[in-house]
PDB file of N, CA and C in Angstrom:
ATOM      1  N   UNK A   1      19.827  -7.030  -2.869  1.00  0.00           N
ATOM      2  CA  UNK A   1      19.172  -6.195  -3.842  1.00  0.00           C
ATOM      3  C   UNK A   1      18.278  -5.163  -3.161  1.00  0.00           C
ATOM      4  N   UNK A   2      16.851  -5.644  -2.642  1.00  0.00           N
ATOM      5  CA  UNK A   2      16.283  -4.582  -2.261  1.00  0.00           C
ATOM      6  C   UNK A   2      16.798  -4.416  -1.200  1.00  0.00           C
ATOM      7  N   UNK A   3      17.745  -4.642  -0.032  1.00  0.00           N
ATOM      8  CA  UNK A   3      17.555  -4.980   1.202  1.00  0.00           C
ATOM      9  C   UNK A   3      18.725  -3.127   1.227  1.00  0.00           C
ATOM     10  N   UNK A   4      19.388  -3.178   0.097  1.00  0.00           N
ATOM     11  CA  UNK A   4      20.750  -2.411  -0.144  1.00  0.00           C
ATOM     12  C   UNK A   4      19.968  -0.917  -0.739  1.00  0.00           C
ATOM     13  N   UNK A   5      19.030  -1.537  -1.849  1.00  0.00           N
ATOM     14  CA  UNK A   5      17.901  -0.313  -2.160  1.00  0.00           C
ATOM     15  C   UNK A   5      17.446   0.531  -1.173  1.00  0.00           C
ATOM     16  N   UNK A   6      16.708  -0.537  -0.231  1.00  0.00           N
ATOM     17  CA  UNK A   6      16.151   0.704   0.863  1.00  0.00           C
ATOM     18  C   UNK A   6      17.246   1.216   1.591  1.00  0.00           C
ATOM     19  N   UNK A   7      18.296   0.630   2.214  1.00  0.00           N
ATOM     20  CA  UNK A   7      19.682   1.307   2.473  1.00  0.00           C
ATOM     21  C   UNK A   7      19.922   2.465   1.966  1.00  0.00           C
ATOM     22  N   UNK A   8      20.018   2.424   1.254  1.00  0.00           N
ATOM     23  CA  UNK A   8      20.506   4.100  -0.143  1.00  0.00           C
ATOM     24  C   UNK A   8      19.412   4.746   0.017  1.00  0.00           C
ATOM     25  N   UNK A   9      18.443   4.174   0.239  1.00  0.00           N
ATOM     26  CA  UNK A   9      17.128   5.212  -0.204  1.00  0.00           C
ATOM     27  C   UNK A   9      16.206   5.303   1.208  1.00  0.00           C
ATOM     28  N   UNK A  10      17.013   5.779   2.244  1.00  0.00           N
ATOM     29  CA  UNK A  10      15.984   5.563   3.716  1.00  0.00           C
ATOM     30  C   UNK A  10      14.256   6.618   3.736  1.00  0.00           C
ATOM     31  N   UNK A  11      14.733   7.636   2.996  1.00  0.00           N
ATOM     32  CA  UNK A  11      13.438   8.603   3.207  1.00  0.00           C
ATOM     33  C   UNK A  11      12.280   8.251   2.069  1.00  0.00           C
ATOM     34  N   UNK A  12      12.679   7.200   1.312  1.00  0.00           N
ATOM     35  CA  UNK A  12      12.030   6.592   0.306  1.00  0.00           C
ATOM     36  C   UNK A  12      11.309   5.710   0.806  1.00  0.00           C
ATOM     37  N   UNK A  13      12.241   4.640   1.224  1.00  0.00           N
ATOM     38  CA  UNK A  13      11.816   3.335   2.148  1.00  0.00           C
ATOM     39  C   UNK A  13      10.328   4.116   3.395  1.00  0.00           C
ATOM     40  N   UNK A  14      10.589   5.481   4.000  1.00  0.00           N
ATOM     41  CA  UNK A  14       9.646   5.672   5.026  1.00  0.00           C
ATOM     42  C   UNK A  14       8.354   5.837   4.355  1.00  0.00           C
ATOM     43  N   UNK A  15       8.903   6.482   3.010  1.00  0.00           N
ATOM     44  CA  UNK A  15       7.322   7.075   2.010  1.00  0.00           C
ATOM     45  C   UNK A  15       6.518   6.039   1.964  1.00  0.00           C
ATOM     46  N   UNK A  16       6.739   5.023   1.324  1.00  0.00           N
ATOM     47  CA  UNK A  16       6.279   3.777   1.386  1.00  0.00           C
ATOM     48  C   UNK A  16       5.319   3.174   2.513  1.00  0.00           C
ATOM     49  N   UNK A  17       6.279   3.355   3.777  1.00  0.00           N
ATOM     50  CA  UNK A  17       5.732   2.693   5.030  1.00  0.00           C
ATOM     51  C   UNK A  17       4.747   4.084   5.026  1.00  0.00           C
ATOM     52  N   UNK A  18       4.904   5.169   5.196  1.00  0.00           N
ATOM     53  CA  UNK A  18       3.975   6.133   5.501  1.00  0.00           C
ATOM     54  C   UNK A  18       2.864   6.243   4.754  1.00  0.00           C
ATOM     55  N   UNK A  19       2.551   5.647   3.376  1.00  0.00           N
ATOM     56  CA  UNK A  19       1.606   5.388   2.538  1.00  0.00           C
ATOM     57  C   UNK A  19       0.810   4.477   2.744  1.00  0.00           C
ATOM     58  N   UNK A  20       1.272   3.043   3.034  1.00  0.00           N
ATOM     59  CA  UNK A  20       0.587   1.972   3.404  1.00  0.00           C
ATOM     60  C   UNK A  20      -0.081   2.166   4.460  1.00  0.00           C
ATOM     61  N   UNK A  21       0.901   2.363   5.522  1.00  0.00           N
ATOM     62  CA  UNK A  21      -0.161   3.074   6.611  1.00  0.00           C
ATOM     63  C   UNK A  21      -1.288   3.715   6.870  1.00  0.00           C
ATOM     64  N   UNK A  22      -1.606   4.894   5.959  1.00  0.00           N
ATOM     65  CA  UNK A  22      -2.382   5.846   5.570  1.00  0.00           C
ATOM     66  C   UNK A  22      -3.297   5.129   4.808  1.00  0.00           C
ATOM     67  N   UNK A  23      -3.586   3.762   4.126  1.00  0.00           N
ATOM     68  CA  UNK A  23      -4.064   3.191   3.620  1.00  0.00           C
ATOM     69  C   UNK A  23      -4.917   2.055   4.250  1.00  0.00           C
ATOM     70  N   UNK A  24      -4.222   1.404   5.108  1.00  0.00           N
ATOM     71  CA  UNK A  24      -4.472   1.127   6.411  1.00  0.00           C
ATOM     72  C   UNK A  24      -5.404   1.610   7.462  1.00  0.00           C
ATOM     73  N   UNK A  25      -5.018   2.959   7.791  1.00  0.00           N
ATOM     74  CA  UNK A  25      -5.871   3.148   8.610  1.00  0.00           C
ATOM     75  C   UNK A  25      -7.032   3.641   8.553  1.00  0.00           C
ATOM     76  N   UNK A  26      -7.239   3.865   6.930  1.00  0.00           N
ATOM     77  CA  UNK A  26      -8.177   4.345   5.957  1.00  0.00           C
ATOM     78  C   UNK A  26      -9.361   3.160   5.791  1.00  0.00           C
ATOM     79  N   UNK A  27      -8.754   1.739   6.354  1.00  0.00           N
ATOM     80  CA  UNK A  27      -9.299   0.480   6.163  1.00  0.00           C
ATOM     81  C   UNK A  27      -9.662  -0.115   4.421  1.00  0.00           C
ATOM     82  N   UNK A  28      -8.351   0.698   3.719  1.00  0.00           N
ATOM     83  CA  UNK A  28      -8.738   0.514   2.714  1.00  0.00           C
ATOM     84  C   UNK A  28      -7.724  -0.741   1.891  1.00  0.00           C
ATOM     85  N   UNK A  29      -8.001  -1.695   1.361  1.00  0.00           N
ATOM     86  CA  UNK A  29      -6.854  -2.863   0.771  1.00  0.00           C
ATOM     87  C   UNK A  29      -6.711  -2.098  -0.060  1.00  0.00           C
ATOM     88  N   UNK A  30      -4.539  -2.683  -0.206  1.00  0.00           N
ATOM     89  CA  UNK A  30      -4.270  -2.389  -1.332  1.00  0.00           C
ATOM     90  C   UNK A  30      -3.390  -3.090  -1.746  1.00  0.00           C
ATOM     91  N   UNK A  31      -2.833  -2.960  -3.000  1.00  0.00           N
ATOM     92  CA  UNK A  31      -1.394  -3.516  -3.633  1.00  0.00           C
ATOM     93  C   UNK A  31      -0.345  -3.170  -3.523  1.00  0.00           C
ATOM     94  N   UNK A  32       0.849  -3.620  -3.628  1.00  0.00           N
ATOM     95  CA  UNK A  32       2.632  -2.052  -3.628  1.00  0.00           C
ATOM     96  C   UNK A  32       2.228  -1.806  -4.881  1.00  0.00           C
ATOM     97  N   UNK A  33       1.510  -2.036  -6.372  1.00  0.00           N
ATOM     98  CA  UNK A  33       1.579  -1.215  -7.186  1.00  0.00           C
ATOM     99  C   UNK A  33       0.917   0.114  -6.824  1.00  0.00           C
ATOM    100  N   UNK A  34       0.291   0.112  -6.297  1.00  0.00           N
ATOM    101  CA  UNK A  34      -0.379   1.562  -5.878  1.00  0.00           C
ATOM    102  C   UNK A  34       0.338   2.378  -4.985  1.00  0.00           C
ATOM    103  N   UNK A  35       1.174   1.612  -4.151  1.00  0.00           N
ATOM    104  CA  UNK A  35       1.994   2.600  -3.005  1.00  0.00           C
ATOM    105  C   UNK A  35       3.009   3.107  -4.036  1.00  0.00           C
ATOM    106  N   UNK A  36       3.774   2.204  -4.938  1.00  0.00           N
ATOM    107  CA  UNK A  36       4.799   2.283  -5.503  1.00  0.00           C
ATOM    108  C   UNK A  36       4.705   3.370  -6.635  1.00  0.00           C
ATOM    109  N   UNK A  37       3.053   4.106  -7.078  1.00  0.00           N
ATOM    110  CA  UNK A  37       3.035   4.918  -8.354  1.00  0.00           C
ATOM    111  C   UNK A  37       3.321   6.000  -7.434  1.00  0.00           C
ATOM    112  N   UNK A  38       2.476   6.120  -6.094  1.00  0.00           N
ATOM    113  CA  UNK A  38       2.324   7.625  -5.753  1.00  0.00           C
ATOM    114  C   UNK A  38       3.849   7.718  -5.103  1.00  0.00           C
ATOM    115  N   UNK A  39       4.607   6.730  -4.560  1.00  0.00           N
ATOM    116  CA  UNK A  39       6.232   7.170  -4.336  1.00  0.00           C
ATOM    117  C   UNK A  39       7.087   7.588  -5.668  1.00  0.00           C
ATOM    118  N   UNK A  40       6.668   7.265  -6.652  1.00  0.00           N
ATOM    119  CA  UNK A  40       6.979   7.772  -7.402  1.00  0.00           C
ATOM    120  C   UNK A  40       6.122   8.676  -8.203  1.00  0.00           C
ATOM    121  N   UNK A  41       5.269   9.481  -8.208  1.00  0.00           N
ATOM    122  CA  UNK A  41       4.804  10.542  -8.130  1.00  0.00           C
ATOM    123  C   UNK A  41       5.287  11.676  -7.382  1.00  0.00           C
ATOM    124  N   UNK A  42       5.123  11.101  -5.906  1.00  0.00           N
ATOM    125  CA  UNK A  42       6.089  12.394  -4.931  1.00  0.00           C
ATOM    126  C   UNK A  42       7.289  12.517  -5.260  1.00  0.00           C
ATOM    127  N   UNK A  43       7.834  11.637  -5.323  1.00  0.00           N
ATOM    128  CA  UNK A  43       9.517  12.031  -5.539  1.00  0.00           C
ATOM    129  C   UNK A  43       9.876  12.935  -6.978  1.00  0.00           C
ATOM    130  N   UNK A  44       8.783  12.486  -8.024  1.00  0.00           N
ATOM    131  CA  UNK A  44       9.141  12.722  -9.339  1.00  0.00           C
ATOM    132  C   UNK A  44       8.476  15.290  -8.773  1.00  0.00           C
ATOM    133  N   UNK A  45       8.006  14.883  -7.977  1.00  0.00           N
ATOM    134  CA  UNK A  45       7.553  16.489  -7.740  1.00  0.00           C
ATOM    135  C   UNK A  45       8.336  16.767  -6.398  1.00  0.00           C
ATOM    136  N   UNK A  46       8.977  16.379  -5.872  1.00  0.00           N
ATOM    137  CA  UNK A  46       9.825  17.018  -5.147  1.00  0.00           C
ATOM    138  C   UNK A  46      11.535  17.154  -5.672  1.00  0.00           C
ATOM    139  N   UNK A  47      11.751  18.229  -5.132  1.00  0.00           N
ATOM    140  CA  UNK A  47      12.871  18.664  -5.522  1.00  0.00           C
ATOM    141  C   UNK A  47      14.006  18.174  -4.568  1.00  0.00           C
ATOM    142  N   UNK A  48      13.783  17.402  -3.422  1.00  0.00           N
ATOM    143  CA  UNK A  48      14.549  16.630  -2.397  1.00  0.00           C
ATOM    144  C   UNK A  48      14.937  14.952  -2.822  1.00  0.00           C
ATOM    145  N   UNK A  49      14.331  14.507  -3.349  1.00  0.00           N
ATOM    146  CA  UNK A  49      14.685  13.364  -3.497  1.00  0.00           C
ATOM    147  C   UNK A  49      15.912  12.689  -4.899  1.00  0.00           C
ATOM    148  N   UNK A  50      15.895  13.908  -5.694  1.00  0.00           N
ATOM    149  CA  UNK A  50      17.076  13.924  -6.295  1.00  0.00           C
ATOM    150  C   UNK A  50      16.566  12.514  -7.714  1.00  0.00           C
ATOM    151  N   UNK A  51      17.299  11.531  -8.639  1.00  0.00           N
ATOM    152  CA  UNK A  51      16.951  10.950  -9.366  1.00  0.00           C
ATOM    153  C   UNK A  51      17.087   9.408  -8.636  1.00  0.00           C
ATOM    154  N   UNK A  52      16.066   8.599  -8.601  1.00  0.00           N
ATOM    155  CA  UNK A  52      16.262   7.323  -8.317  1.00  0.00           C
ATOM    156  C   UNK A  52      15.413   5.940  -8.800  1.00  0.00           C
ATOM    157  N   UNK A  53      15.567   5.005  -8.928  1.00  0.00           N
ATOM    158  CA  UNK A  53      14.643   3.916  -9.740  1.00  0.00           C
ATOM    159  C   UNK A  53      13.998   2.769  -8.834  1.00  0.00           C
ATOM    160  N   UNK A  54      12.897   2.810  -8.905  1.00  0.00           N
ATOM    161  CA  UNK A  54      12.156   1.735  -8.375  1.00  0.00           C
ATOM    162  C   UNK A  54      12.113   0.528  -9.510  1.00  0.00           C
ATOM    163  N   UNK A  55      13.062  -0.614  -9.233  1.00  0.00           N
ATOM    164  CA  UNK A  55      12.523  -1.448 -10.180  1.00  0.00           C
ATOM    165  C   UNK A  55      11.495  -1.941 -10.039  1.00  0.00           C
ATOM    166  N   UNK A  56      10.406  -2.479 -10.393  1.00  0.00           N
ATOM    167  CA  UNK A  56       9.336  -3.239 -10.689  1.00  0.00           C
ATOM    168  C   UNK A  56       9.348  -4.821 -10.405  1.00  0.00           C
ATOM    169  N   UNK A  57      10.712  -5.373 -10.273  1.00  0.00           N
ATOM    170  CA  UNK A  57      10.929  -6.344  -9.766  1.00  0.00           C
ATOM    171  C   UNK A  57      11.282  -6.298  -8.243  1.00  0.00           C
ATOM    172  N   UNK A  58      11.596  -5.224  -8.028  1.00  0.00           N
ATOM    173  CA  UNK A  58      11.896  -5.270  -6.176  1.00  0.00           C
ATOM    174  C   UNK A  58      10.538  -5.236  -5.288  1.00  0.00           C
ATOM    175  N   UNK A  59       8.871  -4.972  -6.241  1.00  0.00           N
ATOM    176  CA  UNK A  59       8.207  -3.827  -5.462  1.00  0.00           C
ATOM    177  C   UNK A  59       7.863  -5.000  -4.643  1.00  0.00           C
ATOM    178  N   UNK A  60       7.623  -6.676  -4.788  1.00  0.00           N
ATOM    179  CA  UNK A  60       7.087  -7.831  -4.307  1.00  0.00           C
ATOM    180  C   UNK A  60       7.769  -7.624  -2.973  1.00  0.00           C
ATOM    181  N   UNK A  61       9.175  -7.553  -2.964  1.00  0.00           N
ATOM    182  CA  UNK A  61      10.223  -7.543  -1.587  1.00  0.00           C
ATOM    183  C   UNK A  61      10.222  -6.301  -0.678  1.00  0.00           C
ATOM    184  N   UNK A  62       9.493  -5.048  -1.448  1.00  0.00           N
ATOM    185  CA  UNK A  62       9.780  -3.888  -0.407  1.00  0.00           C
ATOM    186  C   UNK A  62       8.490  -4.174   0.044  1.00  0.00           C
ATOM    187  N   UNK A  63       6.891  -4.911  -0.452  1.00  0.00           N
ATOM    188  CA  UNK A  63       5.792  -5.003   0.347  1.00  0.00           C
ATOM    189  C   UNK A  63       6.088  -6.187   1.314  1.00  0.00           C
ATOM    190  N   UNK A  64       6.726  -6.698   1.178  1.00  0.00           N
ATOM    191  CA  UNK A  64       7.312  -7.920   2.412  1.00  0.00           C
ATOM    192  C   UNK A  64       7.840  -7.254   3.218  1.00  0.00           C
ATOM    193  N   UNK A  65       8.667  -6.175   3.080  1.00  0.00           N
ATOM    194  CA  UNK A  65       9.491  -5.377   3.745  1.00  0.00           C
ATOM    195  C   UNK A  65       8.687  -4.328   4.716  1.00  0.00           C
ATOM    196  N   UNK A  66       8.079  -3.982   4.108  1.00  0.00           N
ATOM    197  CA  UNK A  66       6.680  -3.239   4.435  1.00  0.00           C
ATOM    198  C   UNK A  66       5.922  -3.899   6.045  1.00  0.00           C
ATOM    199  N   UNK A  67       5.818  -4.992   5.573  1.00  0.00           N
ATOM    200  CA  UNK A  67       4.878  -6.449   6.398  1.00  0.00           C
ATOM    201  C   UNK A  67       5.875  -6.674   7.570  1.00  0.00           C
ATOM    202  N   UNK A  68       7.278  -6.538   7.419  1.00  0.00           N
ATOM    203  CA  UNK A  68       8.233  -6.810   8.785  1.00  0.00           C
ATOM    204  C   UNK A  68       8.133  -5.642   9.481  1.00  0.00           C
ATOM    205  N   UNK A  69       7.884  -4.269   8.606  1.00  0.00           N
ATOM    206  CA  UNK A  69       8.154  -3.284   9.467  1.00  0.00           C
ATOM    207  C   UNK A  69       6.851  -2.724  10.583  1.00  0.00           C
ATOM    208  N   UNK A  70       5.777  -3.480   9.930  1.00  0.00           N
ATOM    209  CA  UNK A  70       4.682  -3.044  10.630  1.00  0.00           C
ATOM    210  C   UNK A  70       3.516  -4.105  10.292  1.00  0.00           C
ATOM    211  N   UNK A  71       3.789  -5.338  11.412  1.00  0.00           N
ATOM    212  CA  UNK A  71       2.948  -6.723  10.339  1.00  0.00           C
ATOM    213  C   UNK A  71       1.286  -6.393  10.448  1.00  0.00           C
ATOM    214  N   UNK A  72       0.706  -5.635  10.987  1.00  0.00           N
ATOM    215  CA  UNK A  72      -0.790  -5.254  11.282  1.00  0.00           C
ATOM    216  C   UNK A  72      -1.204  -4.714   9.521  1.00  0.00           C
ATOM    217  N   UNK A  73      -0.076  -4.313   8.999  1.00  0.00           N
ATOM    218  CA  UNK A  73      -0.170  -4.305   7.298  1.00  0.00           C
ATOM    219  C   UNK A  73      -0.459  -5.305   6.235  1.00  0.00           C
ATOM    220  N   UNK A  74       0.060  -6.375   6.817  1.00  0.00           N
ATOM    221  CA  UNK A  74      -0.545  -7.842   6.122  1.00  0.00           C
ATOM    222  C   UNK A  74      -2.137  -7.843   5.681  1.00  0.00           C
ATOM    223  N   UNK A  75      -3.082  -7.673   6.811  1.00  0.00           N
ATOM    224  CA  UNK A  75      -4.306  -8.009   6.405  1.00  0.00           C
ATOM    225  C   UNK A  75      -4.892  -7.098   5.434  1.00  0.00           C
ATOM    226  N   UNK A  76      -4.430  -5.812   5.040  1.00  0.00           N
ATOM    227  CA  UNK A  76      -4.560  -4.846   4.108  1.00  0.00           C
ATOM    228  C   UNK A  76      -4.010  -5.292   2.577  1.00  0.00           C
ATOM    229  N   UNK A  77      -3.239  -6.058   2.665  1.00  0.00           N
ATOM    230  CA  UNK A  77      -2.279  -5.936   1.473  1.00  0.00           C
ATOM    231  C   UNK A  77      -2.376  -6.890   0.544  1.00  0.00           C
ATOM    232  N   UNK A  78      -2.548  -7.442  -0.986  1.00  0.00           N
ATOM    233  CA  UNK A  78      -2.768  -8.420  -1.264  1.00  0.00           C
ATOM    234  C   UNK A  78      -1.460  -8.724  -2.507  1.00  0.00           C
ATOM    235  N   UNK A  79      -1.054  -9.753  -1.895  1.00  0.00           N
ATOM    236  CA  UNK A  79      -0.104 -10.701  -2.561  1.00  0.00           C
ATOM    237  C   UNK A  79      -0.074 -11.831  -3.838  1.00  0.00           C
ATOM    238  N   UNK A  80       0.763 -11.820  -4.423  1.00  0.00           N
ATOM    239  CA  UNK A  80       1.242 -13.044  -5.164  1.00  0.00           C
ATOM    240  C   UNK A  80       2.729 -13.689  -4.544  1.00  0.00           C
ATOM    241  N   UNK A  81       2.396 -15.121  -5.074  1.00  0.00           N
ATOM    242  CA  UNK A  81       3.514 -15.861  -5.045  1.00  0.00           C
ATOM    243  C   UNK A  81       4.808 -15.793  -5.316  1.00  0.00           C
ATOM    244  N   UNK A  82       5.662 -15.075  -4.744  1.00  0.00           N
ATOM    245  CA  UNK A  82       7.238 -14.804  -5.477  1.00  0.00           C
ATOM    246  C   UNK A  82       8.175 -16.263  -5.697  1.00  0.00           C
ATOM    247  N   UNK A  83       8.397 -15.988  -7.195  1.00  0.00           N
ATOM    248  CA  UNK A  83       8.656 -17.514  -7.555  1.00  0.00           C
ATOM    249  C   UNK A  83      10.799 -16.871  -7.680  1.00  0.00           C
ATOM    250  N   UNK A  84      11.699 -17.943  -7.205  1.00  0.00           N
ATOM    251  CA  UNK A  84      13.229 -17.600  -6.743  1.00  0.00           C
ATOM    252  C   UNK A  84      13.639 -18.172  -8.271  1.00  0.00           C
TER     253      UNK A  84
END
């Protein structure tokens, strides 16, 4: 599911990492609901990213995703329990 999402969607997947980051080094905690409005904010105002959907159920797995790609993001980020 998400693993195929960020696949299709690589310059999406970076927005993300490039947000958290910026959030991060800002020393500021946060949630993926907050990374996840302003990626969809930018995309919804750029004319490059064309039409695409963030479900609301993936955002738990792309901030995990997030956490593999750069684990110094963990201590920033605050979680719930993903129940299978």
């Amino acid at each position: 599911h998400t693993e195929s999402w960020i696949l299709a969607n690589p310059d999406v997947a970076k927005m993300f990492l490039r947000f958290a980051r910026e959030l991060a080094e800002k020393g500021r905690p946060f949630g993926i609901g907050l990374i996840t409005e302003r990626v969809r904010y930018e995309c919804a105002m750029s004319t490059t990213h064309g039409k695409f959907k963030i479900n609301n159920n993936w955002r738990s797995y792309i901030a995990r995703w997030l956490i593999a790609q750069d684990p110094g993001l963990e201590k920033w980020m605050s979680f719930r329990e993903v129940r299978y």
